[in-house]
PDB file of N, CA and C in Angstrom:
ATOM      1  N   UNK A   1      77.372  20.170  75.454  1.00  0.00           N
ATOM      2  CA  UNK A   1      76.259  20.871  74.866  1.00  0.00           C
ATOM      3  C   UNK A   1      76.490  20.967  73.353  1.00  0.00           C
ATOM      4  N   UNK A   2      75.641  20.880  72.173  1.00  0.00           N
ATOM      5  CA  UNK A   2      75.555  20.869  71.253  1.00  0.00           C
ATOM      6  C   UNK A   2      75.304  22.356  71.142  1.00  0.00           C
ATOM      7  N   UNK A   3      76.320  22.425  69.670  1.00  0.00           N
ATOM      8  CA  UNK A   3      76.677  23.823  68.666  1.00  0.00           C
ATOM      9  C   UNK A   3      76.590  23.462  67.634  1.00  0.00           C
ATOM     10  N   UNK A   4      75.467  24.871  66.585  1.00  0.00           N
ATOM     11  CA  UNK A   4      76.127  24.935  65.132  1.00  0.00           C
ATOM     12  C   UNK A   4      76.299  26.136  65.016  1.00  0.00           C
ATOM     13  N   UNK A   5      77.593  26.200  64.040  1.00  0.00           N
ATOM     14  CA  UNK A   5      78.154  26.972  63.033  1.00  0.00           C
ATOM     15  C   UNK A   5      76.395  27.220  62.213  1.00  0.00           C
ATOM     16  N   UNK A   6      76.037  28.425  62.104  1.00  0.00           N
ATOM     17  CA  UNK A   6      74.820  28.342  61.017  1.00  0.00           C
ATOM     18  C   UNK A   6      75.298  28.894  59.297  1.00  0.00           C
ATOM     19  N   UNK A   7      75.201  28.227  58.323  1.00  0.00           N
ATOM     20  CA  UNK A   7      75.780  29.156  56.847  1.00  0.00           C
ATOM     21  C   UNK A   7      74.505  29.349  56.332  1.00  0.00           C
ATOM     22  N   UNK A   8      74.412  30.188  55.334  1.00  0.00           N
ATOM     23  CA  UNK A   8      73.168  30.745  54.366  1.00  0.00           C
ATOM     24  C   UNK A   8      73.863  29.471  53.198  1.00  0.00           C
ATOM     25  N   UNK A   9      74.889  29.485  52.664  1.00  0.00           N
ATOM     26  CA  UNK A   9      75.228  28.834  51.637  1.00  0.00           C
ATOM     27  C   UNK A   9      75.951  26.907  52.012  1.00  0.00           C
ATOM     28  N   UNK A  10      74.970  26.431  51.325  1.00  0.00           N
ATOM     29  CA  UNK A  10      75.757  24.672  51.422  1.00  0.00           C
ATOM     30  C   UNK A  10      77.271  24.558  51.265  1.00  0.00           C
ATOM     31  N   UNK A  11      77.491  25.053  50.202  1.00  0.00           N
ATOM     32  CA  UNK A  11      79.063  24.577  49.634  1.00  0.00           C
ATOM     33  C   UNK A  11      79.822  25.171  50.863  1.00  0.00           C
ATOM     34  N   UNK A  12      79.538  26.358  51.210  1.00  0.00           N
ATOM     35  CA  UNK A  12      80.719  27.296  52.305  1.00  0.00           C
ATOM     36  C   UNK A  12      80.537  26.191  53.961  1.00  0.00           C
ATOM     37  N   UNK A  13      79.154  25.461  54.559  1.00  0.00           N
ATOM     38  CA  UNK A  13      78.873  24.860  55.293  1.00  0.00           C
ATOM     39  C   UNK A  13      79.650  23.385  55.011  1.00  0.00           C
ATOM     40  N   UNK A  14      79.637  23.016  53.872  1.00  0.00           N
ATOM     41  CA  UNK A  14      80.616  21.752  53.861  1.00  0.00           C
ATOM     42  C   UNK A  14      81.763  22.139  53.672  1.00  0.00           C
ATOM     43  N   UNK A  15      82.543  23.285  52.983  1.00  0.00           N
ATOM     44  CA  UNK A  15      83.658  23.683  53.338  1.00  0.00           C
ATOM     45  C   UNK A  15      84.128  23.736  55.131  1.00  0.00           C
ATOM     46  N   UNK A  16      83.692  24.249  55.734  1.00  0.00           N
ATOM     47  CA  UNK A  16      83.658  24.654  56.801  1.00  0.00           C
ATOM     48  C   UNK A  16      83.960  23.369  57.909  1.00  0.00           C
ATOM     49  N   UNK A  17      83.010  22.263  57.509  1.00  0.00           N
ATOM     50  CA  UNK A  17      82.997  20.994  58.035  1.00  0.00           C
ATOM     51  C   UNK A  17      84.268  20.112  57.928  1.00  0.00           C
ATOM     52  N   UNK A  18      84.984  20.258  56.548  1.00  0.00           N
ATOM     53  CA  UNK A  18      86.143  19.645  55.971  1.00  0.00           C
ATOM     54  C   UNK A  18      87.048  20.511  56.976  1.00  0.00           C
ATOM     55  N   UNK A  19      86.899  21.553  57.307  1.00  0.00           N
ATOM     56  CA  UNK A  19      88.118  22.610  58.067  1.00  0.00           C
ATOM     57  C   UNK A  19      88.070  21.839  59.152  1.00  0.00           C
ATOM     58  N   UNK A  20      86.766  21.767  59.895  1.00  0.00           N
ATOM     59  CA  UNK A  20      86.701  21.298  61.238  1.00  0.00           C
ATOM     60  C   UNK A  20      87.296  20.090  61.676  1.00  0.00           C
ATOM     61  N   UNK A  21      86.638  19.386  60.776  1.00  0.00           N
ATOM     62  CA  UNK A  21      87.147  18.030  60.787  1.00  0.00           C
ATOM     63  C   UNK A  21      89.074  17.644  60.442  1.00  0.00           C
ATOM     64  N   UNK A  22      89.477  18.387  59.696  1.00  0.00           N
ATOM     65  CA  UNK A  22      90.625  18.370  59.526  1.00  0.00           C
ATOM     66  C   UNK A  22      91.866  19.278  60.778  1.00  0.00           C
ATOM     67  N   UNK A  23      90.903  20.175  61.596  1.00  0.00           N
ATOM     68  CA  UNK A  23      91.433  20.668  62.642  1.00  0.00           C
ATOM     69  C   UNK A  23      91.329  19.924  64.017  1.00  0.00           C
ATOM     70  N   UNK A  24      90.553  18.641  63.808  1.00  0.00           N
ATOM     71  CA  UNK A  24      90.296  17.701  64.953  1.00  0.00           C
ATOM     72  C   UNK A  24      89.098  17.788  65.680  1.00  0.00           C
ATOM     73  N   UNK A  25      88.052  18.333  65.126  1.00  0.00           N
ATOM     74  CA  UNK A  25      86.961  19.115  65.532  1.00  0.00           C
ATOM     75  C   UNK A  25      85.775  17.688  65.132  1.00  0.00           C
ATOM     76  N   UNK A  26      85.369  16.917  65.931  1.00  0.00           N
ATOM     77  CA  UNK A  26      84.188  15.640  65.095  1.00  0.00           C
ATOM     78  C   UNK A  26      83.354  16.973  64.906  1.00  0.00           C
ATOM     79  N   UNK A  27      82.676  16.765  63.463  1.00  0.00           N
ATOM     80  CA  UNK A  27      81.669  17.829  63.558  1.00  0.00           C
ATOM     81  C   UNK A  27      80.508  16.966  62.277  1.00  0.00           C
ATOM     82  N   UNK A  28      79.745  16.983  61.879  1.00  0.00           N
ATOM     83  CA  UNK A  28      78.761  16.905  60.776  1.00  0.00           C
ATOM     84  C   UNK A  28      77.750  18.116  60.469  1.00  0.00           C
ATOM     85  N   UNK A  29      77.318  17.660  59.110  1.00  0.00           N
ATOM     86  CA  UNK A  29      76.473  18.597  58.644  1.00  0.00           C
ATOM     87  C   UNK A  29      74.556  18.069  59.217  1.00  0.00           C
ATOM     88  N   UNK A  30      73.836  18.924  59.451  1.00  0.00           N
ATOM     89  CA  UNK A  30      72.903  19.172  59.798  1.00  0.00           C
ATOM     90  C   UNK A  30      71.800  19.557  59.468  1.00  0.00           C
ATOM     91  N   UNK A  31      70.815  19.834  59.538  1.00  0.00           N
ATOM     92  CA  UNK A  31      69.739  20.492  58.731  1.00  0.00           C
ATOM     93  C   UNK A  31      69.719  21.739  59.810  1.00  0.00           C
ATOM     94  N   UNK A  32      69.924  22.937  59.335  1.00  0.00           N
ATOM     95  CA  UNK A  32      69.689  24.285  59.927  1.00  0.00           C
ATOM     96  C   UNK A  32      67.878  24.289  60.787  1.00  0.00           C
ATOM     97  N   UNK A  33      68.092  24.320  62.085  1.00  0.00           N
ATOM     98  CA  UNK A  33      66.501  24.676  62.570  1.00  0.00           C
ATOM     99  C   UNK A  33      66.197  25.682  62.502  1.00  0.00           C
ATOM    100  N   UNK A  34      64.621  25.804  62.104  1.00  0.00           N
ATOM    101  CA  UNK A  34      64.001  27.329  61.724  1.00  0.00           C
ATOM    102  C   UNK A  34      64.391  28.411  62.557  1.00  0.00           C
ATOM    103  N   UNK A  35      65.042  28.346  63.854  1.00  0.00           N
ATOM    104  CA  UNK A  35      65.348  29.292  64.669  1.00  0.00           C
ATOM    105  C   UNK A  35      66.296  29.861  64.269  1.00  0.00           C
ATOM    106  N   UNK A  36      67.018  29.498  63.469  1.00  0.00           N
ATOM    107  CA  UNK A  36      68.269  29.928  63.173  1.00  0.00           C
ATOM    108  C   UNK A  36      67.412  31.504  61.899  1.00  0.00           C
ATOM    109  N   UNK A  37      66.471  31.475  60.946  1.00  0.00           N
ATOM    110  CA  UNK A  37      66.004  32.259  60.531  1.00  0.00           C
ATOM    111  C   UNK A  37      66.592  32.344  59.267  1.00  0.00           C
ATOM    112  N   UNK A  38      67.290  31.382  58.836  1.00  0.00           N
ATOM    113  CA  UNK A  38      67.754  31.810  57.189  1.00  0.00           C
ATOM    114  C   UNK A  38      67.610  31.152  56.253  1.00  0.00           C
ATOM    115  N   UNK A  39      66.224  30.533  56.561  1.00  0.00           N
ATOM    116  CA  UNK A  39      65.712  29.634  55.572  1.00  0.00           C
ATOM    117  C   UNK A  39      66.270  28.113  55.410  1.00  0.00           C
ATOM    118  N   UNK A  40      65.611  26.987  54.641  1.00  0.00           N
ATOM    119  CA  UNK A  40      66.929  25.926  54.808  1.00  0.00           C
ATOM    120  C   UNK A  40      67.877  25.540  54.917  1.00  0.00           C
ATOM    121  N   UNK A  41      68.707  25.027  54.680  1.00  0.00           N
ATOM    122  CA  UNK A  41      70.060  24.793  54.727  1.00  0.00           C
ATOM    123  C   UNK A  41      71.041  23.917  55.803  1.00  0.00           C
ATOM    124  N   UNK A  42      72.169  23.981  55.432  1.00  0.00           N
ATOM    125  CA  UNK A  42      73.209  22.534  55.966  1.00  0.00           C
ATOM    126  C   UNK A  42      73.826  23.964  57.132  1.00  0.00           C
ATOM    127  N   UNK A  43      73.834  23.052  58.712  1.00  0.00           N
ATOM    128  CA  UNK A  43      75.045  23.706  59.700  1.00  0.00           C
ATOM    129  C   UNK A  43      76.187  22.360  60.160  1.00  0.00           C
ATOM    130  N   UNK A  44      76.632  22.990  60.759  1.00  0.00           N
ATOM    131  CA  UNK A  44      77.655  22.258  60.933  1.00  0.00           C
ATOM    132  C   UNK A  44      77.325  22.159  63.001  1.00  0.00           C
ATOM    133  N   UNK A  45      77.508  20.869  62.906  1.00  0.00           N
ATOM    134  CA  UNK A  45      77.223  20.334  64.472  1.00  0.00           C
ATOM    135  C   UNK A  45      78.148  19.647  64.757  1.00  0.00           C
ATOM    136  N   UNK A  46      78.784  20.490  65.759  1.00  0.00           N
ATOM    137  CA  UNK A  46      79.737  20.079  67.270  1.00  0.00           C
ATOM    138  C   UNK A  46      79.664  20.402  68.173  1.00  0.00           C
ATOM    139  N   UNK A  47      79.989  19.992  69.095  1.00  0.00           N
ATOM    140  CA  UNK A  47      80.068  19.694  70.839  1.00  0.00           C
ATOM    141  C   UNK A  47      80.930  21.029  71.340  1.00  0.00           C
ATOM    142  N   UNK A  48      80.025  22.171  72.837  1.00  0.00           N
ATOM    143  CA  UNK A  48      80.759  23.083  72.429  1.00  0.00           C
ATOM    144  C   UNK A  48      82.018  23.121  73.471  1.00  0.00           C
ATOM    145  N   UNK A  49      82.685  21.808  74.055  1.00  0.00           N
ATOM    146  CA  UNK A  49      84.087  22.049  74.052  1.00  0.00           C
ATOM    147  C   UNK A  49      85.070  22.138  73.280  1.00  0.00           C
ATOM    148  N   UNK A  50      84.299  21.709  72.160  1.00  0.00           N
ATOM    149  CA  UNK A  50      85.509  22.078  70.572  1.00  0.00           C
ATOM    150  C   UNK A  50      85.406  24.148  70.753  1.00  0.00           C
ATOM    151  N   UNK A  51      84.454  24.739  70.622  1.00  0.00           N
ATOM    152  CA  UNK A  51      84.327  26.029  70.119  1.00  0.00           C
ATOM    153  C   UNK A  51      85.367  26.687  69.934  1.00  0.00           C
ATOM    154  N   UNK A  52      86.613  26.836  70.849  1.00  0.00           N
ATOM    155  CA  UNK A  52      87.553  27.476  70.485  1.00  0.00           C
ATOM    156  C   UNK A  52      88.182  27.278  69.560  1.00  0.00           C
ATOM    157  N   UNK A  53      88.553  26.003  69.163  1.00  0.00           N
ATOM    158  CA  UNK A  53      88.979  25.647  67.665  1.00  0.00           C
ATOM    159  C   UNK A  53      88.069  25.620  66.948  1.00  0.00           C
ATOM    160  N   UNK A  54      86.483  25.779  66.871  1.00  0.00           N
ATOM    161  CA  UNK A  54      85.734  25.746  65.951  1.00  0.00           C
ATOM    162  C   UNK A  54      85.739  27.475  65.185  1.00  0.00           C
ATOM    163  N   UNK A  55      85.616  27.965  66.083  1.00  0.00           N
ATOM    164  CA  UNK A  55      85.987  29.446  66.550  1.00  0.00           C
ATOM    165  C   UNK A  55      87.278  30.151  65.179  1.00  0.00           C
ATOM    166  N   UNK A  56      88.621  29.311  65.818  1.00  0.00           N
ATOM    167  CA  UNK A  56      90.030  29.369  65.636  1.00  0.00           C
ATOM    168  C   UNK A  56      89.679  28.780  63.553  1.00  0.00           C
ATOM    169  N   UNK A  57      89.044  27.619  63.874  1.00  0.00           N
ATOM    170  CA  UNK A  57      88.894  27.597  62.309  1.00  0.00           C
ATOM    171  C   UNK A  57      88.296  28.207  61.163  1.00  0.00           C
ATOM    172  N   UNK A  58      87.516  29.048  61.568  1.00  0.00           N
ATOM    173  CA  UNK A  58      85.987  29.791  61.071  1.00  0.00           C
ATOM    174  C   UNK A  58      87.017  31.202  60.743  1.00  0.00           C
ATOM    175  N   UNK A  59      88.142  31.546  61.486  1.00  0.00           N
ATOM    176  CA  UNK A  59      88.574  32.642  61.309  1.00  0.00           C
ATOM    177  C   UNK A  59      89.770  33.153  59.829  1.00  0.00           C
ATOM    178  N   UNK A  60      90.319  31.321  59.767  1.00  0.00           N
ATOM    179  CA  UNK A  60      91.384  30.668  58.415  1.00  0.00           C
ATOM    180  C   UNK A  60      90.746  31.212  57.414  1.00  0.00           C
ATOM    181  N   UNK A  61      89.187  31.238  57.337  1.00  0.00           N
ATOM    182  CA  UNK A  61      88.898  31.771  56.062  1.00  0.00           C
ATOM    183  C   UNK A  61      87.520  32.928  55.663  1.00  0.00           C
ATOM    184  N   UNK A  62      87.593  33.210  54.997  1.00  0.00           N
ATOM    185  CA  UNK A  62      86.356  34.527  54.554  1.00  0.00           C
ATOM    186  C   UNK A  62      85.474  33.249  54.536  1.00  0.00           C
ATOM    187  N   UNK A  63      84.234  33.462  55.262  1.00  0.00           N
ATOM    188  CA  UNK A  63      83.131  32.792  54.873  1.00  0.00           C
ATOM    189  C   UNK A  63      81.694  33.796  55.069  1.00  0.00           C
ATOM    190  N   UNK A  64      81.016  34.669  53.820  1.00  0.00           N
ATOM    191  CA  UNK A  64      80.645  35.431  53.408  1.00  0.00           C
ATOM    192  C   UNK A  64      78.861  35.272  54.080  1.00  0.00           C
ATOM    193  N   UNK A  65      78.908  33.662  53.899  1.00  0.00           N
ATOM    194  CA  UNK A  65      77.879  33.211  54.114  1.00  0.00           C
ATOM    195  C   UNK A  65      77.426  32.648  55.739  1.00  0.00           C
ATOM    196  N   UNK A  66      78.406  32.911  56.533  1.00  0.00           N
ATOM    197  CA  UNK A  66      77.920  32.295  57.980  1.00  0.00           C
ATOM    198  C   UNK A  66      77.521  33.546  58.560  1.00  0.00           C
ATOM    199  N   UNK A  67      76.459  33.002  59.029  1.00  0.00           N
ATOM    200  CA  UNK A  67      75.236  33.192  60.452  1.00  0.00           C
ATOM    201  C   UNK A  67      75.403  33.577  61.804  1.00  0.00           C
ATOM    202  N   UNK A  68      76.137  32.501  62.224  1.00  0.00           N
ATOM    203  CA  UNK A  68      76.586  32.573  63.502  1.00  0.00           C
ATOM    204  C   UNK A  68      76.330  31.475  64.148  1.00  0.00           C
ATOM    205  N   UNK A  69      76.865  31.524  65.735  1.00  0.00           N
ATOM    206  CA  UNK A  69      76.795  30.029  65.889  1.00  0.00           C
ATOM    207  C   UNK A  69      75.226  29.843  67.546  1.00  0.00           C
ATOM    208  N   UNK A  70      74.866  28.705  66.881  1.00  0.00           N
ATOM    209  CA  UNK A  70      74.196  28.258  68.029  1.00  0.00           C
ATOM    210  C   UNK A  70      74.211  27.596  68.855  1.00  0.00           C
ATOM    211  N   UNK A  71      73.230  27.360  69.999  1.00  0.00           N
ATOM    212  CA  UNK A  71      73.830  26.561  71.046  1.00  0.00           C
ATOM    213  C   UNK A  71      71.975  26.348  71.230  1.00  0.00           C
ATOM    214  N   UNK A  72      72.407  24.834  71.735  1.00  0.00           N
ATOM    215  CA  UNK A  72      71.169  24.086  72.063  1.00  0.00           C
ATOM    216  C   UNK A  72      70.647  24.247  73.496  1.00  0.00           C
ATOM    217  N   UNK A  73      69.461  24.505  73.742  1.00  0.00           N
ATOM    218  CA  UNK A  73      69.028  24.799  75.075  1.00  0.00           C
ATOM    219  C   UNK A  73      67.450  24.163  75.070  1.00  0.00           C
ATOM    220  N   UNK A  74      68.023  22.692  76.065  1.00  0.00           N
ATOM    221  CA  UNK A  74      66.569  22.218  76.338  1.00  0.00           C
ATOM    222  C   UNK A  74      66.606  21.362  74.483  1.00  0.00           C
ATOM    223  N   UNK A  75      65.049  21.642  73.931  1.00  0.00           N
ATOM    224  CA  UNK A  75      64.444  21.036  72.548  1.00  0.00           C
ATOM    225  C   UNK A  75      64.968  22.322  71.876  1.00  0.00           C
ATOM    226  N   UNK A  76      65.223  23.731  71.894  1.00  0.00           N
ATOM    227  CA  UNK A  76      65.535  24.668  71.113  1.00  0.00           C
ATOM    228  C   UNK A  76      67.095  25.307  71.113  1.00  0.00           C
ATOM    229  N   UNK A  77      67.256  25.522  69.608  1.00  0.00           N
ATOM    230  CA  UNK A  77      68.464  26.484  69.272  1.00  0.00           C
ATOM    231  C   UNK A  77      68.242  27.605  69.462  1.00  0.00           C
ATOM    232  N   UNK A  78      69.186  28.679  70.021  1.00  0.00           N
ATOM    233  CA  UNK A  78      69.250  30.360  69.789  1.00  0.00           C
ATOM    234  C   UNK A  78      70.836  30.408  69.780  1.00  0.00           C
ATOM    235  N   UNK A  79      70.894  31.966  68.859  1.00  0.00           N
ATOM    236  CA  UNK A  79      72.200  32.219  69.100  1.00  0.00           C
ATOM    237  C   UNK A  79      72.641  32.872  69.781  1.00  0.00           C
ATOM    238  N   UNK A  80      74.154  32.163  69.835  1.00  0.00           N
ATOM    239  CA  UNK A  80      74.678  32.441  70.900  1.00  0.00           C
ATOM    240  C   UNK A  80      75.429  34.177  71.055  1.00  0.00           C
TER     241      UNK A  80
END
């Protein structure tokens, strides 16, 4: 099942991606869907048997700007 990490801010969302990816996590950046509610912006999309390390990585650092994470159901995101 598909997950994003949702951020308000780009730079902290590609930060975030470099974490993932460097923790073994395949992940890319995304275009945030309106469900998410925080206006445009980049999430970060992975598969949610990563979550615990996505989870485990999200925690390494202050990120001021994340949302929270979603999960795909059916054609729509909500969070989780």
């Amino acid at each position: 099942m598909t997950m994003l990490a949702v951020f308000r801010s780009r730079a902290q969302a590609l930060e975030y991606i470099s974490v993932l990816k460097a923790g073994g996590v395949p992940a890319q950046a995304v275009s945030t869907p309106k469900e998410a509610g925080v206006g445009c912006g980049i999430s970060a999309k992975f598969e949610d048997v990563f979550f615990a390390r996505a989870k485990s990585c999200l925690a390494k650092k202050s990120y001021s700007s994340f949302s929270g994470f979603m999960v795909r159901r059916g054609n729509v995101f909500s969070y989780r």
